[in-house]
Protein backbone atom coordinates (compact mmCIF):
# COMPACT_ATOMS: atom_id res chain seq x y z
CA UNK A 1 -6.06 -12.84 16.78
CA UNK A 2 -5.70 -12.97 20.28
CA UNK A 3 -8.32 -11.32 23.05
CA UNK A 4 -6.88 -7.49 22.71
CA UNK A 5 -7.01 -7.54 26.65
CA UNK A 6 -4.74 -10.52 27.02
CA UNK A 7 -2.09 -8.67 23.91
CA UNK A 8 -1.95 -5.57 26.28
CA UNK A 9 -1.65 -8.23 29.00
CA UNK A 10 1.33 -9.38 27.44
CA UNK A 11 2.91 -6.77 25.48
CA UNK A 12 1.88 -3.99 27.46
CA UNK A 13 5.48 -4.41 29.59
CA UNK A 14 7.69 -5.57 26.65
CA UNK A 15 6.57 -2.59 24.55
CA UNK A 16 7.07 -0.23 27.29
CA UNK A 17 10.61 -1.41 28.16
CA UNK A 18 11.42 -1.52 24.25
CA UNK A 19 10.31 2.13 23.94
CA UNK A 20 12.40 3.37 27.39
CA UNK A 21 15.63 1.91 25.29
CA UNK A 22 14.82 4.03 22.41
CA UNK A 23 15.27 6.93 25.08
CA UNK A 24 11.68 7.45 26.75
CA UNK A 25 10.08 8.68 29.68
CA UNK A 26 8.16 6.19 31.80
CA UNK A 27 5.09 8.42 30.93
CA UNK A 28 6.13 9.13 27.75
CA UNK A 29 6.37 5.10 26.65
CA UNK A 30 2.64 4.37 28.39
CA UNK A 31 1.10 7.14 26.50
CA UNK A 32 2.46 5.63 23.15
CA UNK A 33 1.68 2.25 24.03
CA UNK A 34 -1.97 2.95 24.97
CA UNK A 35 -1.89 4.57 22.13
CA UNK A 36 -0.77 2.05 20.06
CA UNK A 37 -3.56 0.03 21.77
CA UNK A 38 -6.13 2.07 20.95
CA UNK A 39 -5.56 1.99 16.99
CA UNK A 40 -5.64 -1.43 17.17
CA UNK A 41 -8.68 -1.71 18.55
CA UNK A 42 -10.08 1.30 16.07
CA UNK A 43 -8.50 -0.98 13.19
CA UNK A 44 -10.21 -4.38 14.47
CA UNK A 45 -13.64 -2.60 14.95
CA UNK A 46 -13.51 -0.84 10.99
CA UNK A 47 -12.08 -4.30 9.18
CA UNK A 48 -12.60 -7.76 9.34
CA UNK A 49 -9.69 -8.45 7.71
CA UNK A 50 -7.04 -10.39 9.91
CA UNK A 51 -3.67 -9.01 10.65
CA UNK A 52 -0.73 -11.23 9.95
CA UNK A 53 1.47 -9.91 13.21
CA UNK A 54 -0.33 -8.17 15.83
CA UNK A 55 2.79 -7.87 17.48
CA UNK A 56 4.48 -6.62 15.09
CA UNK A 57 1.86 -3.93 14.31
CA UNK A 58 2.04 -2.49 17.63
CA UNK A 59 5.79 -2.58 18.10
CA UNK A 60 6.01 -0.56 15.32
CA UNK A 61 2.97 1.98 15.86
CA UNK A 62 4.25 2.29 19.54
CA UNK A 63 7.79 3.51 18.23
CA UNK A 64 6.09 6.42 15.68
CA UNK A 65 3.72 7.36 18.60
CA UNK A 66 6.91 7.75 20.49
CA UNK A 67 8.20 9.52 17.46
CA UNK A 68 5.55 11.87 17.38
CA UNK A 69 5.54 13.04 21.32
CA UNK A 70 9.18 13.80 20.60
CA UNK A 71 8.38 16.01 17.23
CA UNK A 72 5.65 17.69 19.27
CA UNK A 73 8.67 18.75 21.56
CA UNK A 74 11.04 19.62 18.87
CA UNK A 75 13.21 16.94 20.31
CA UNK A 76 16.47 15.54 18.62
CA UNK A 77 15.85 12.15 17.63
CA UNK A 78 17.11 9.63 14.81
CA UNK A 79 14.61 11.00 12.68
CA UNK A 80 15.09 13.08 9.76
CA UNK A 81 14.22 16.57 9.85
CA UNK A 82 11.41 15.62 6.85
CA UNK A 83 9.90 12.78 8.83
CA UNK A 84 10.08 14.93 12.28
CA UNK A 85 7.80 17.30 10.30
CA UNK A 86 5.75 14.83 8.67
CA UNK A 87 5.01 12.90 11.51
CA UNK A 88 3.88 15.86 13.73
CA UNK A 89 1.48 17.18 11.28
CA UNK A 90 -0.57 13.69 12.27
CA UNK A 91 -3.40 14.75 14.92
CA UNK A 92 -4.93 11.51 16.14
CA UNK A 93 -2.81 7.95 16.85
CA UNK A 94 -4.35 6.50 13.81
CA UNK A 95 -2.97 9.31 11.47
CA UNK A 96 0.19 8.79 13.23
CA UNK A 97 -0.19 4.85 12.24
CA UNK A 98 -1.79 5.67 8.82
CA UNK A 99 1.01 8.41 8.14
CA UNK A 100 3.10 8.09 5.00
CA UNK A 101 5.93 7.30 7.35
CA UNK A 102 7.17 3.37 7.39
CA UNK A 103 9.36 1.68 9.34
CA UNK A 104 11.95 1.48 6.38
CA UNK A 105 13.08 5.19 6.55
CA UNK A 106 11.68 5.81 10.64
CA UNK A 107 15.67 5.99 11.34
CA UNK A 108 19.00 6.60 10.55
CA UNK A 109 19.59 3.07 10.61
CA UNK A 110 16.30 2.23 8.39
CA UNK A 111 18.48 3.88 5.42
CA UNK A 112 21.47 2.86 6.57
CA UNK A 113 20.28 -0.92 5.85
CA UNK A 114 17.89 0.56 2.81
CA UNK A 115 21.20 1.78 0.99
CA UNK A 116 23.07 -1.42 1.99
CA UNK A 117 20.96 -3.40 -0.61
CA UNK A 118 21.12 -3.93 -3.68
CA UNK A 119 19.42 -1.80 -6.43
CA UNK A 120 16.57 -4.27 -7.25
CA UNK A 121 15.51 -4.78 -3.74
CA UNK A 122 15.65 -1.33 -2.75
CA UNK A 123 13.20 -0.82 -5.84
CA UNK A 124 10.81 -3.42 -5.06
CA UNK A 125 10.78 -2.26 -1.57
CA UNK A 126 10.26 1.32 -2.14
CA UNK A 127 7.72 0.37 -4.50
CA UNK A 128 5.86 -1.43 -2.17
CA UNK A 129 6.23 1.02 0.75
CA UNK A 130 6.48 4.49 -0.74
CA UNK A 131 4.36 3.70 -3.89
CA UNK A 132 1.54 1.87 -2.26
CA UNK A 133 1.93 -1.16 -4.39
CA UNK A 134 1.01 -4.89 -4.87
CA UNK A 135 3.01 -7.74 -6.19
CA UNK A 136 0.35 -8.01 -9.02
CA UNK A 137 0.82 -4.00 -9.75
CA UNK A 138 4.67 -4.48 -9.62
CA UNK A 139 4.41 -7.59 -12.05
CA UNK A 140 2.80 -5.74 -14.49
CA UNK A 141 5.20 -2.50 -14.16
CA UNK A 142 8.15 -4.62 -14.70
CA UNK A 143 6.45 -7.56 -17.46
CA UNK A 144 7.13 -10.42 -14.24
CA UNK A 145 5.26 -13.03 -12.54
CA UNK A 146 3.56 -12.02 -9.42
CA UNK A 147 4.42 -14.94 -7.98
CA UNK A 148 8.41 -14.07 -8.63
CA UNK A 149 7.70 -10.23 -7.19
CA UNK A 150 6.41 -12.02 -4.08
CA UNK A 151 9.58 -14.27 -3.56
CA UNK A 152 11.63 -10.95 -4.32
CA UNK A 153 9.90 -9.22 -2.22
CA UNK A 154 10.01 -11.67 0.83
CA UNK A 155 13.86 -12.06 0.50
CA UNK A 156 14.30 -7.61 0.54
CA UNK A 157 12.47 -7.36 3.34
CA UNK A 158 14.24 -10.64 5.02
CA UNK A 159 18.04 -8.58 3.59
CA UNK A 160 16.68 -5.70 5.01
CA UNK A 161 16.14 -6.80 8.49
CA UNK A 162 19.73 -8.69 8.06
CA UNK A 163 21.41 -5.26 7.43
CA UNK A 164 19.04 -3.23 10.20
CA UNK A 165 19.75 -5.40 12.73
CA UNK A 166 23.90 -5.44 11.95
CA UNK A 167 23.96 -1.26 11.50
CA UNK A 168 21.81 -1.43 15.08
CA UNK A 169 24.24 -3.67 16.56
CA UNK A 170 27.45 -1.35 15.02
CA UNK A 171 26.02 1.55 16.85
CA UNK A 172 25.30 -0.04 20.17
CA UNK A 173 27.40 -2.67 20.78
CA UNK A 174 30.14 -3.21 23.17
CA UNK A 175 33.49 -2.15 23.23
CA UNK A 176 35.56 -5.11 22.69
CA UNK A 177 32.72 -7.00 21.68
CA UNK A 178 32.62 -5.55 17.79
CA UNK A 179 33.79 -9.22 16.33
CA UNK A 180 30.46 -10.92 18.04
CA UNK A 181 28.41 -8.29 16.04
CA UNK A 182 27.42 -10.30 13.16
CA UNK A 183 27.08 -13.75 15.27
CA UNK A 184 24.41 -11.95 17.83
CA UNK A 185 22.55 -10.77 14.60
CA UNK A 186 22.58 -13.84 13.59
CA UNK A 187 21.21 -15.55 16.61
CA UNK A 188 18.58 -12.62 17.07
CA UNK A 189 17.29 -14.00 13.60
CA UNK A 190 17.06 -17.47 14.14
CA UNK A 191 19.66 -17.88 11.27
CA UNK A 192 22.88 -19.42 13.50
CA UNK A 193 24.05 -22.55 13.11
CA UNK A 194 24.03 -25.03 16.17
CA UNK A 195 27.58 -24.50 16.92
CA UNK A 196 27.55 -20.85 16.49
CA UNK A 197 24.55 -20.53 18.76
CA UNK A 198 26.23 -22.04 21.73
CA UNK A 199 29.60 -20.53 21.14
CA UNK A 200 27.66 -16.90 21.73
CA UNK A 201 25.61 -18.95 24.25
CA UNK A 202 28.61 -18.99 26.38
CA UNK A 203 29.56 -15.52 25.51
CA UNK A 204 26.26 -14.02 26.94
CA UNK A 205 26.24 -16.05 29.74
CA UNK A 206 29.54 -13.80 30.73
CA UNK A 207 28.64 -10.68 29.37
CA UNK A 208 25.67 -8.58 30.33
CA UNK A 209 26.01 -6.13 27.61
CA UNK A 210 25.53 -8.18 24.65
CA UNK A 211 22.48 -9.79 26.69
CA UNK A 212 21.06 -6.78 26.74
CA UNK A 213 21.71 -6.16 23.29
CA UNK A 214 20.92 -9.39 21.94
CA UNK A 215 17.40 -8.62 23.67
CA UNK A 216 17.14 -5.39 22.09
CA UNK A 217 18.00 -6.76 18.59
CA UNK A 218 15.49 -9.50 18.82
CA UNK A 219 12.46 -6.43 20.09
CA UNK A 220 14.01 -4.68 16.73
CA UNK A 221 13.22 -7.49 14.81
CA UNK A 222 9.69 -8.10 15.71
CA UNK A 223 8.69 -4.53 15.40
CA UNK A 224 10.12 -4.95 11.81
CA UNK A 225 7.39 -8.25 11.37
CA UNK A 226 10.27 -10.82 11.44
C-alpha cells in the first residue's frame, strides 16, 4: 500500500473533481473525500490485512459519503428512496463505508446494468454482495467448485462493469455522438482493439464532450475496482 499521505497526494484532486461531476459542492466533495480518507486510515490502523485497490476503495466510499450529505439534506439524487434512508441512518464515515449499501445498487444505473445480466450472474453477485458470501460458501450452496464460483464470479463483476459503464454513457453522452457509445466503453475498459482505439483516438481529439466523458467513464470504472 502506498504512504496514505502520498494517496491523498494523488487522489485527493481526482476524487474531488470525480465527485463535483456527480453534482457536488466544492465543500461538499472535500468533506467526503477527507472523509473517505479518514476510514481508510481507521481501516489500516484496526487490520493488517492488505487491500487489493486502495483506489478503488476510496472512489467508492467518497461517492456514499457524498451520498449521505445529500440524504442528510433530503436532496434528490439517483438513489432510491430505500437507500436514501438507509444510508442516512449511518452516523460516522465508517458506518457510511460499512453500511449495507454497495456499489451494485448505489444508482439507477447500478440496477440498470444489475438487471442487464443474466440470471446466474445476478445470483452469484447478489450472493456475494447482499448475502455476505464467499466463493467456498456459494460452492457448497450450489454443490460447485470454488474454484469455478471464483471464475463466475470474476466474469459478473467484469459484465457488470461492461453494462454500467454503457447505461452511464446512454445517459450522458453526446448528442450525435450515441453510435461512439459502445466504442468509448470499450476504450475506457482497456478492451478495444488497436484499430478501434485510434479510430475514437481521432474522434476525441475533435470532440471535447466525449473527452470528458471518456474521462468520466474511466473514474466510473475504478471506483467500481476495475
Amino acid at each position: 500500500m502506498k504512504n496514505t499521505t502520498e494517496l491523498f497526494a494523488s487522489l485527493q484532486p481526482k476524487l474531488c473533481a470525480y465527485l463535483r461531476r456527480l453534482g457536488a459542492t466544492e465543500q461538499d466533495a472535500e468533506d467526503a473525500v477527507a472523509d473517505a480518507f479518514e476510514v481508510l486510515l481507521e481501516r489500516a490502523s484496526a487490520s493488517s490485512e492488505e487491500r487489493i485497490n486502495d483506489s478503488a476503495f476510496l472512489y467508492t466510499v467518497s461517492r456514499r459519503n457524498l451520498y449521505a450529505i445529500w440524504a442528510a439534506r433530503s436532496r434528490t439524487t439517483m438513489l432510491e428512496p430505500a437507500s436514501l434512508e438507509a444510508v442516512s441512518e449511518a452516523v460516522t464515515p465508517l458506518e457510511v463505508a460499512e453500511s449495507p449499501l454497495v456499489t451494485l445498487l448505489e444508482s439507477e444505473l447500478s440496477a440498470q446494468a444489475l438487471r442487464a445480466l443474466t440470471a446466474p450472474d445476478q445470483q452469484v453477485l447478489r450472493k456475494v454482495y447482499f448475502e455476505g458470501k464467499g466463493p467456498r460458501e456459494i460452492a457448497v450452496d450450489q454443490s460447485r467448485v470454488p474454484g469455478a464460483v471464483r471464475t463466475h464470479l470474476h466474469r459478473a463483476r467484469s459484465r457488470f462493469r461492461e453494462q454500467y459503464l454503457n447505461a452511464y454513457a446512454r445517459r450522458n453522452g453526446r448528442p450525435g455522438c450515441e453510435d461512439r457509445t459502445a466504442l468509448l466503453c470499450k476504450c475506457a475498459l482497456d478492451t478495444a482493439t488497436t484499430r478501434q482505439a485510434t479510430e475514437m483516438s481521432l474522434h476525441l481529439s475533435e470532440c471535447m464532450d466525449c473527452r470528458d466523458l471518456i474521462s468520466d467513464l474511466r473514474d466510473e470504472r475504478t471506483s467500481l475496482g476495475g
